[in-house]
N, C-alpha and C. Protein backbone atom coordinates (compact mmCIF):
# COMPACT_ATOMS: atom_id res chain seq x y z
N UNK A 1 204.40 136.44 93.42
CA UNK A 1 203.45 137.33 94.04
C UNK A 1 203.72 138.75 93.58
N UNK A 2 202.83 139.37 93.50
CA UNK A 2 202.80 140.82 92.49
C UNK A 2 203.03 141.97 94.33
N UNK A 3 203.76 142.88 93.69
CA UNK A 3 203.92 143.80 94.90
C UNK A 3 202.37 144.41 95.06
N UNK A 4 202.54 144.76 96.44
CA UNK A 4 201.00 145.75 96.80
C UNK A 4 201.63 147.09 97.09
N UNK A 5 200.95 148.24 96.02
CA UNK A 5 200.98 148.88 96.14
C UNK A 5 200.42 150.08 97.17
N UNK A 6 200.56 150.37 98.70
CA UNK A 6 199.68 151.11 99.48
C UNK A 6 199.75 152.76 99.50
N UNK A 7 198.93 153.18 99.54
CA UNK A 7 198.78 154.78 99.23
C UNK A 7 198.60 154.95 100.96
N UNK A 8 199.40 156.02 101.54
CA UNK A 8 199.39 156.93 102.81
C UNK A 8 198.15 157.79 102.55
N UNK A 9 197.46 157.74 103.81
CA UNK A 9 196.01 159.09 103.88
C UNK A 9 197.15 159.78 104.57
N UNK A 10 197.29 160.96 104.21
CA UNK A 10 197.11 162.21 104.56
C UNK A 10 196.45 162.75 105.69
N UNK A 11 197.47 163.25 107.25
CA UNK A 11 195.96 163.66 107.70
C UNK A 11 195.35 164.75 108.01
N UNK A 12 196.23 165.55 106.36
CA UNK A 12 195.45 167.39 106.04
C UNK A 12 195.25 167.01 105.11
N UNK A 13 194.80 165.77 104.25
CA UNK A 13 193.66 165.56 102.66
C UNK A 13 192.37 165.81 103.29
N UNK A 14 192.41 167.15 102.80
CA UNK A 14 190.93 167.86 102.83
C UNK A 14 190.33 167.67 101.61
N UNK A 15 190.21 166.28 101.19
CA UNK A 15 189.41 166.03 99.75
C UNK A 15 188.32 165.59 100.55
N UNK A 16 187.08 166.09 100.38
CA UNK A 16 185.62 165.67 100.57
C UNK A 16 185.25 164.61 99.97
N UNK A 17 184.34 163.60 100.79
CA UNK A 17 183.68 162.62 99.83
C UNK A 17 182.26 163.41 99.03
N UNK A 18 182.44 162.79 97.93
CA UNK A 18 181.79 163.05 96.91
C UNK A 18 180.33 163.22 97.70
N UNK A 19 179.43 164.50 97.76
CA UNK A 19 178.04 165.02 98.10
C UNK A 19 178.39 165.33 99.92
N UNK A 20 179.79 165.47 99.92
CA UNK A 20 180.07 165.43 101.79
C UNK A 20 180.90 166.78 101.80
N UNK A 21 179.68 167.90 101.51
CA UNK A 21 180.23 169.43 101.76
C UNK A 21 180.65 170.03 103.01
N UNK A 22 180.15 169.45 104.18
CA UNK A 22 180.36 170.08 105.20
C UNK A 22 180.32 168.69 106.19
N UNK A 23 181.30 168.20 106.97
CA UNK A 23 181.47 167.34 108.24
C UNK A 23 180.43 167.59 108.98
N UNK A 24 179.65 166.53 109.36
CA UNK A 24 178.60 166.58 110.42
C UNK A 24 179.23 167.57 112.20
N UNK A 25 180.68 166.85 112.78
CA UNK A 25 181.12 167.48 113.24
C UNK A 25 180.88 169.04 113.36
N UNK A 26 181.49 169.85 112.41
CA UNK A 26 181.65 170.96 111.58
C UNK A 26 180.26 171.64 111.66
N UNK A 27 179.74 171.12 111.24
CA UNK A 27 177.85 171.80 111.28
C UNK A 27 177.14 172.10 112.43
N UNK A 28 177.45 170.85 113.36
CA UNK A 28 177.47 170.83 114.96
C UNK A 28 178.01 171.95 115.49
N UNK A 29 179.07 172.26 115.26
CA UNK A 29 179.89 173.16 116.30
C UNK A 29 179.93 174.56 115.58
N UNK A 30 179.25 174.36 114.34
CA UNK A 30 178.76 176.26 113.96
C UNK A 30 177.67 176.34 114.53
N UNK A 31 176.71 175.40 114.48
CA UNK A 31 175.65 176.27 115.37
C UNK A 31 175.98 176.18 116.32
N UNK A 32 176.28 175.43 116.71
CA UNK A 32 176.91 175.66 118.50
C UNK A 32 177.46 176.81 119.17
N UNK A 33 178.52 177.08 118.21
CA UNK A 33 179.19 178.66 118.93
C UNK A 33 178.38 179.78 117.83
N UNK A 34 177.96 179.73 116.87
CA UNK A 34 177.24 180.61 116.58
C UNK A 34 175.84 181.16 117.88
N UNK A 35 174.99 180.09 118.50
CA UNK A 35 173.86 180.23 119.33
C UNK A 35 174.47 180.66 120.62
N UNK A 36 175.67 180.15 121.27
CA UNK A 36 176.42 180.34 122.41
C UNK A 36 177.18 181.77 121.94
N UNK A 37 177.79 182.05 121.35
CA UNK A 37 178.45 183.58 121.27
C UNK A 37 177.02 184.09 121.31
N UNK A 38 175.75 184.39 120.53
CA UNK A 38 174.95 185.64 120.42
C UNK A 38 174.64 185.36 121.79
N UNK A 39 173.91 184.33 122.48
CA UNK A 39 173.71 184.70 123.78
C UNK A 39 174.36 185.42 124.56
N UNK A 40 175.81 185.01 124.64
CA UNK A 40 176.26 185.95 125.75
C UNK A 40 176.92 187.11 125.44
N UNK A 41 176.59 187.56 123.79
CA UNK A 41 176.76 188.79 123.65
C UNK A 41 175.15 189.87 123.86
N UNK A 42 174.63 188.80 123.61
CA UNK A 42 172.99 189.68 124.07
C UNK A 42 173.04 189.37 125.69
N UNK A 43 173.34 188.90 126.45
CA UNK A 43 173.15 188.98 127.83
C UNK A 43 174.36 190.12 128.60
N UNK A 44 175.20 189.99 127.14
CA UNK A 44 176.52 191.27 127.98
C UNK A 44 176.45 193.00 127.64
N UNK A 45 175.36 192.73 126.28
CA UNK A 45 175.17 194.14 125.64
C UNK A 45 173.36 194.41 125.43
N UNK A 46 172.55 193.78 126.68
CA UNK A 46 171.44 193.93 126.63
C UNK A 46 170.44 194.98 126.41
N UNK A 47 171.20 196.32 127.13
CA UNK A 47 170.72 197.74 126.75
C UNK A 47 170.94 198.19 125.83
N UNK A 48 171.67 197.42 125.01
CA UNK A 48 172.02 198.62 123.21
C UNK A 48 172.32 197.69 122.22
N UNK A 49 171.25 197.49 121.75
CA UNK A 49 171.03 196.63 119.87
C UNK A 49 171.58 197.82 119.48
N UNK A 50 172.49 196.55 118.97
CA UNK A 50 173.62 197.13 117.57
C UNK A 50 173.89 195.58 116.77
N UNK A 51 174.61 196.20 116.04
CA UNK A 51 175.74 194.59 115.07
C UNK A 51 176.52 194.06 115.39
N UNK A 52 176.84 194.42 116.54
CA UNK A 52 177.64 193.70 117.57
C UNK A 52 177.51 192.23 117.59
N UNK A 53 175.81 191.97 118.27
CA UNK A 53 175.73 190.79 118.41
C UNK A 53 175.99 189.84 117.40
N UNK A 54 175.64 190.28 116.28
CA UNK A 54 175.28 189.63 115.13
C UNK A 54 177.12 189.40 114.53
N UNK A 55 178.04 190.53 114.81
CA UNK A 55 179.62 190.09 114.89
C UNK A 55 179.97 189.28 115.57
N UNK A 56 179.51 189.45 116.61
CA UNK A 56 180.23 188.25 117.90
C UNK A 56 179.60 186.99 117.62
N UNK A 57 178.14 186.66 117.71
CA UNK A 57 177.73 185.18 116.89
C UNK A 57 178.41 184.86 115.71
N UNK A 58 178.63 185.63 114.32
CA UNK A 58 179.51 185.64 113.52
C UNK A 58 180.80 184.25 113.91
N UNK A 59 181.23 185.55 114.77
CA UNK A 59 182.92 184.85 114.77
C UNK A 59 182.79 184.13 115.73
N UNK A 60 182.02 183.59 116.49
CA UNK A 60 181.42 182.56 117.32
C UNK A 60 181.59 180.98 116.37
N UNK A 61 180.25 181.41 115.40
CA UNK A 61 180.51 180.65 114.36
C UNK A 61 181.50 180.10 113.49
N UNK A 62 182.34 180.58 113.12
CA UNK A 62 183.44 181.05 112.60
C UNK A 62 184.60 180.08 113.19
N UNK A 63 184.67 180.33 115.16
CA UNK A 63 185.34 179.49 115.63
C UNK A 63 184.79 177.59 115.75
N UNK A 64 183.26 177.83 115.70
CA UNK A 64 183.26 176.58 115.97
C UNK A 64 183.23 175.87 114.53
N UNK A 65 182.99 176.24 113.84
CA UNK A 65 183.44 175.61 112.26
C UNK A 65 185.10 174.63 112.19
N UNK A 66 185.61 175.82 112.57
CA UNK A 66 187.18 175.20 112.68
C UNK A 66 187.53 174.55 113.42
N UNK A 67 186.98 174.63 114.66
CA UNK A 67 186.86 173.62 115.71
C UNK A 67 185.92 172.04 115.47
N UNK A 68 185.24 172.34 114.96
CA UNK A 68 184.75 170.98 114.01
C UNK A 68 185.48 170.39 113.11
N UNK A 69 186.02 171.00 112.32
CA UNK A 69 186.84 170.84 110.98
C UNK A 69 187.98 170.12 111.78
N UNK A 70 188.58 170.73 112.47
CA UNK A 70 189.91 169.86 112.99
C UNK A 70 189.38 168.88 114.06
N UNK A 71 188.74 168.77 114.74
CA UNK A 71 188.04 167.56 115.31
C UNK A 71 187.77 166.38 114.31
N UNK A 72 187.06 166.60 113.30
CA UNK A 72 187.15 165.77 112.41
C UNK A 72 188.15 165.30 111.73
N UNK A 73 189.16 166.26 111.30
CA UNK A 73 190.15 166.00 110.48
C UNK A 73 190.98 164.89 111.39
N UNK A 74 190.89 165.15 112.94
CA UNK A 74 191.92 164.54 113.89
C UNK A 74 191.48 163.01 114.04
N UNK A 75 189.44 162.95 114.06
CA UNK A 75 189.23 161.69 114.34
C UNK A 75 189.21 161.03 112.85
């Protein structure tokens, strides 16, 4: 009988499957905290448009990306 050779996954191989740019997860949870941060930065800074909002959805976004990313990476 010939040995079997088994290869370990990794479970920080952040190699993408081939046409799999972005985790469904991941996509989910940028818009997610992207739409949830601007709201409640427009409901907290309602009297004065600035770039604020558009920072705070930002890094809204920003968090839920990574928060997808490792959700996925974990499941």
């Amino acid at each position: 009988m010939g040995k079997w050779k088994l290869k370990r996954a990794s479970g920080w191989d952040i190699q993408p499957h081939k046409g799999d740019w972005m985790p469904l997860p991941a996509l989910g949870a940028t818009v997610t905290g992207f739409l949830i941060a601007f709201v409640v930065a427009e409901a907290a800074l309602a009297g004065y448009q600035h770039p604020l909002h558009w920072i705070a959805a930002a890094m809204g976004g920003t968090a839920g990306y990574v928060g997808g990313l490792l959700f996925h990476l974990w499941h």
